[in-house]
C-alpha atoms as a PDB file:
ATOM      1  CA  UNK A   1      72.916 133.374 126.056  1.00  0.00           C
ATOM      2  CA  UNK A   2      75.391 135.785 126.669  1.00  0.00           C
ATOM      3  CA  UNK A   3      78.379 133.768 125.202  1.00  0.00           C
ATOM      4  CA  UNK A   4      76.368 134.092 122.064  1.00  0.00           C
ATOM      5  CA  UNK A   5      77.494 137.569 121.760  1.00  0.00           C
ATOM      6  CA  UNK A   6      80.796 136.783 121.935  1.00  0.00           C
ATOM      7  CA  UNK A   7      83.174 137.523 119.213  1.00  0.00           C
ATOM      8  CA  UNK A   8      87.319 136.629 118.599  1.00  0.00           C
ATOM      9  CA  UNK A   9      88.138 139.582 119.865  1.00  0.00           C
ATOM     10  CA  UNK A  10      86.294 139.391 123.752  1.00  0.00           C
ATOM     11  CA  UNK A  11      88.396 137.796 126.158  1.00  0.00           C
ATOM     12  CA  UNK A  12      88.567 134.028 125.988  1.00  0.00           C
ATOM     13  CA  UNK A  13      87.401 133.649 122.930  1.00  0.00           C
ATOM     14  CA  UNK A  14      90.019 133.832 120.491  1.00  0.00           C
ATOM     15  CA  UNK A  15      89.338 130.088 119.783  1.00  0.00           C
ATOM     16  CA  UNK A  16      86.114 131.780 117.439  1.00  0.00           C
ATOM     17  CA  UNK A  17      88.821 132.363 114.754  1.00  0.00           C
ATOM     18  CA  UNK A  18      89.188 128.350 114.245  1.00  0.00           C
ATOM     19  CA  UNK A  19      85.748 128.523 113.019  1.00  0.00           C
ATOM     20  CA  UNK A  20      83.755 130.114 110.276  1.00  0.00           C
ATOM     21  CA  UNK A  21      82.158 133.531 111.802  1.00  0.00           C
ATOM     22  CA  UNK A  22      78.673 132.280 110.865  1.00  0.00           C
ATOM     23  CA  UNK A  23      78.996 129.601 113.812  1.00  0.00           C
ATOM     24  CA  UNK A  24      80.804 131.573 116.236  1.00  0.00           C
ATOM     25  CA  UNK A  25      77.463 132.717 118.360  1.00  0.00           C
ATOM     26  CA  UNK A  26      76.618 129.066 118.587  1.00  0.00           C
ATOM     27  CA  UNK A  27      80.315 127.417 119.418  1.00  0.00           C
ATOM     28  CA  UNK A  28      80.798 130.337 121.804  1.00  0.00           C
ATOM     29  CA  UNK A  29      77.339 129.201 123.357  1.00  0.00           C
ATOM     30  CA  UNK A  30      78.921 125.691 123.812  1.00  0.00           C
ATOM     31  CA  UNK A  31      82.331 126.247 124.801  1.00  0.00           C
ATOM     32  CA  UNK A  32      82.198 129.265 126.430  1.00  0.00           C
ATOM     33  CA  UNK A  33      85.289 131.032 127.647  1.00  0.00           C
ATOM     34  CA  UNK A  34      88.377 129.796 128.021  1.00  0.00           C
ATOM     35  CA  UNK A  35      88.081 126.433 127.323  1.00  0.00           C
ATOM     36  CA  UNK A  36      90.692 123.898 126.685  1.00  0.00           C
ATOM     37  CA  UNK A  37      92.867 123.200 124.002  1.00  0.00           C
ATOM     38  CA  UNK A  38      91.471 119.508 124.439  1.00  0.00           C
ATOM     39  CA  UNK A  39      87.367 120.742 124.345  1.00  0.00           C
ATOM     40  CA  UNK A  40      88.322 123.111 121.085  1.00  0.00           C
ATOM     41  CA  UNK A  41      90.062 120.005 119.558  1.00  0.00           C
ATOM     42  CA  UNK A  42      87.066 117.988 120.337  1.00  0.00           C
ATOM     43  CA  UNK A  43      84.802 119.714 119.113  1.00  0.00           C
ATOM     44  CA  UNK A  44      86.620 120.872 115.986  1.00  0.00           C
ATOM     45  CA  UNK A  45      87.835 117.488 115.009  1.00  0.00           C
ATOM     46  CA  UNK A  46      83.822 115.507 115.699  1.00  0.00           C
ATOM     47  CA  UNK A  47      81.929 118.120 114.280  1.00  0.00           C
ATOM     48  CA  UNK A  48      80.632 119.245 110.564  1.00  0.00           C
ATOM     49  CA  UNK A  49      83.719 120.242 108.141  1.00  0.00           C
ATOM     50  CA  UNK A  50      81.587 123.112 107.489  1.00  0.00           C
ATOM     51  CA  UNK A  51      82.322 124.965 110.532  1.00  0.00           C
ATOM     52  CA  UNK A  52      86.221 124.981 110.058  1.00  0.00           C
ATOM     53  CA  UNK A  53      87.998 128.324 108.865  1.00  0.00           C
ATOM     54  CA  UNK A  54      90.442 128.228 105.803  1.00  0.00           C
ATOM     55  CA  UNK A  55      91.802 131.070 107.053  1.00  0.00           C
ATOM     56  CA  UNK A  56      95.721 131.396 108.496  1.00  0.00           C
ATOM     57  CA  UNK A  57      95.949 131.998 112.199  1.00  0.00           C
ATOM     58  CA  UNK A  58      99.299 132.441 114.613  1.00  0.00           C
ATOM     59  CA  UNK A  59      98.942 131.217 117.736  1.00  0.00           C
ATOM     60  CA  UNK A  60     101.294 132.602 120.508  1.00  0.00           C
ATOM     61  CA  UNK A  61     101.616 129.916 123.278  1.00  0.00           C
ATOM     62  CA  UNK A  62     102.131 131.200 126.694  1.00  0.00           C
ATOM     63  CA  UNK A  63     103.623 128.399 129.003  1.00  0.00           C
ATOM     64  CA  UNK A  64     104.121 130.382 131.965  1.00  0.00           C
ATOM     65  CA  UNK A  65     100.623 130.761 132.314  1.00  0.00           C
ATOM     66  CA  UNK A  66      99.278 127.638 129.967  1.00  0.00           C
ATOM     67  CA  UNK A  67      97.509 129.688 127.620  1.00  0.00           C
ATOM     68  CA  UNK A  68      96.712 130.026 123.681  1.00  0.00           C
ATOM     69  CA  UNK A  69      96.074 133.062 121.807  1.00  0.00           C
ATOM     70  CA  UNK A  70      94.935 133.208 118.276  1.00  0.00           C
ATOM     71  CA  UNK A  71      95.559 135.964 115.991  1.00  0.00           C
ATOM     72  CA  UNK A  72      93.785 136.266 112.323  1.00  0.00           C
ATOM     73  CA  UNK A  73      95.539 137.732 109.585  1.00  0.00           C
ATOM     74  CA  UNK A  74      97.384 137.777 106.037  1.00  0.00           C
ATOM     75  CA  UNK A  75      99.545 134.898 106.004  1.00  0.00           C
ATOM     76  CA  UNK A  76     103.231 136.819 105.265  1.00  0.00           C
ATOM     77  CA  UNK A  77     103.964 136.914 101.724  1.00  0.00           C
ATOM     78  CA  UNK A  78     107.607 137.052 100.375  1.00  0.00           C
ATOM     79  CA  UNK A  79     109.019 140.500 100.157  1.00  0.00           C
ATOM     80  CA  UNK A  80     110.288 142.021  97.243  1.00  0.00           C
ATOM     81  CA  UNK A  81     113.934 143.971  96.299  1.00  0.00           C
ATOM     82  CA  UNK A  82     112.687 147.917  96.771  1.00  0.00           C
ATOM     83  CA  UNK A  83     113.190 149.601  94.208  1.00  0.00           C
ATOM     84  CA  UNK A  84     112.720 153.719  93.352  1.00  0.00           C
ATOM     85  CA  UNK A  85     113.146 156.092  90.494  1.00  0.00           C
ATOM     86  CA  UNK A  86     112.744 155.504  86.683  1.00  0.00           C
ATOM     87  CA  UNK A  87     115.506 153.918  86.144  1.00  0.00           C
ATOM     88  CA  UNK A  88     114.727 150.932  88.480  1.00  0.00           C
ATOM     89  CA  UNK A  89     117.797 151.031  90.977  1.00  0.00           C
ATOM     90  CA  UNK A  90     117.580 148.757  93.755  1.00  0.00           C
ATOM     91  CA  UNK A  91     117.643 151.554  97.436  1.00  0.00           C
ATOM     92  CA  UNK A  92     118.871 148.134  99.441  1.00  0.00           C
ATOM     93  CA  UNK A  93     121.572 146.426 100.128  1.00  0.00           C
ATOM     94  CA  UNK A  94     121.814 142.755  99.634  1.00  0.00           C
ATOM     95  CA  UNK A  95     122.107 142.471 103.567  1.00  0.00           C
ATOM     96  CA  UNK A  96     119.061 144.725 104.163  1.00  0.00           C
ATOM     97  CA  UNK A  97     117.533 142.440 101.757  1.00  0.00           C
ATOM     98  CA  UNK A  98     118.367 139.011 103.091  1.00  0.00           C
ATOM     99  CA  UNK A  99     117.867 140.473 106.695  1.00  0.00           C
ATOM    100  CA  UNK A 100     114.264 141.235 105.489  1.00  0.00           C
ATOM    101  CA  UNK A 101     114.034 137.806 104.164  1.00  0.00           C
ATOM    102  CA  UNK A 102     115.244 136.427 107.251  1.00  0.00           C
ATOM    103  CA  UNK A 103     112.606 137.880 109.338  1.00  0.00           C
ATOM    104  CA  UNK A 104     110.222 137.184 106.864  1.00  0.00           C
ATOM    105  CA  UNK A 105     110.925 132.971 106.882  1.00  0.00           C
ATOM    106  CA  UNK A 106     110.788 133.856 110.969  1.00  0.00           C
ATOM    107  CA  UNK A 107     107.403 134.794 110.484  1.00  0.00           C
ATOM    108  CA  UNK A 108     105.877 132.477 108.125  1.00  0.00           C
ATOM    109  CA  UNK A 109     106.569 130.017 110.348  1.00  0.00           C
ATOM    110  CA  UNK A 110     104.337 131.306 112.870  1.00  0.00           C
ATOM    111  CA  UNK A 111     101.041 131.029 110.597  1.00  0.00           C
ATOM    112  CA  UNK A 112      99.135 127.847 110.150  1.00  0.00           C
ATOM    113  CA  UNK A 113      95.730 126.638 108.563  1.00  0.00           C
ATOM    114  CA  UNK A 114      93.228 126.217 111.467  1.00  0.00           C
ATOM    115  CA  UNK A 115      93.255 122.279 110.945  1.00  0.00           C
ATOM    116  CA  UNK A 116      96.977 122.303 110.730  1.00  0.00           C
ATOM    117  CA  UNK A 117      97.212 124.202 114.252  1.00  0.00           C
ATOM    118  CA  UNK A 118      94.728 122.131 116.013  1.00  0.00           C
ATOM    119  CA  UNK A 119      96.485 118.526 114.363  1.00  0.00           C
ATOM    120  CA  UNK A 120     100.144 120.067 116.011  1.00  0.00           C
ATOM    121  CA  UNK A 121      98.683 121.199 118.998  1.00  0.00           C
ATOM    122  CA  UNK A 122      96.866 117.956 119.801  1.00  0.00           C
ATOM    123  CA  UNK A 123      99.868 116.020 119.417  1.00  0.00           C
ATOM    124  CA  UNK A 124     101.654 117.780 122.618  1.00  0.00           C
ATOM    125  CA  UNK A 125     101.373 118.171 126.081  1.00  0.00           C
ATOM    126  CA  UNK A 126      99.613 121.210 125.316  1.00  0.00           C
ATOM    127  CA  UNK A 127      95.712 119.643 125.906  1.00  0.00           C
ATOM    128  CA  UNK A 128      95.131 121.113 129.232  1.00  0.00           C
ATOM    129  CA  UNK A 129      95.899 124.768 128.507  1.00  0.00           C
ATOM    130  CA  UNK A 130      93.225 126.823 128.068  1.00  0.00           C
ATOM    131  CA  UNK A 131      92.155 129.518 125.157  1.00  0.00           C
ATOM    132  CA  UNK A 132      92.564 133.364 126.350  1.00  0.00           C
END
């Protein structure tokens, strides 16, 4: 019962975010905390399509520890030359630009669709670490 009140952000629960927040009391009832990569995928990939998120996540995998955290967010979107005053001049370089690009390709790669996380992570050796 307590699980129920569980939410993404409560320790060991970041899994929630793989799901639609309408099912997160009762998932969080089943899995509990910190299960493993390999009971999330289970459950994720036998159950209703229903209760999978469309939303973009970024995991950060910790292998020191064998963890997964998920984060929620705004999937990065391409930035844009800055540019200031009426007459439209560009206030970058074409370095600062590309180096903003750069970091911005860095972190795009970092986001994935739920089901696209869960179909890469299922495919390592990563089944036994556990959700923090």
């Amino acid at each position: 019962m307590r699980n129920s009140l569980a939410s993404p952000s409560s320790p060991g629960f970041s899994y929630l975010l793989l799901f639609k927040e309408e099912y997160h009391a009762r998932i969080a009832e089943g899995l509990g905390p910190s299960p493993t990569v390999h009971a999330v995928f289970s459950f994720f990939s036998i159950n209703d399509l229903d209760y999978r998120t469309n939303l973009y996540i970024k995991p950060t995998r910790l292998d020191d520890i064998k963890q997964v955290t998920i984060e929620s967010g705004d999937h990065p979107i391409r930035p844009k030359r800055q540019y200031a005053g009426w007459d439209g001049d560009i206030v970058e370089t074409d370095d600062e630009y590309d180096e903003r690009i750069v970091r911005w390709l860095n972190e795009r790669q970092r986001w994935f669709e739920a089901k696209d996380f869960m179909y890469r992570i299922s495919n390592k050796n990563y089944l036994d670490y556990k959700f923090s």
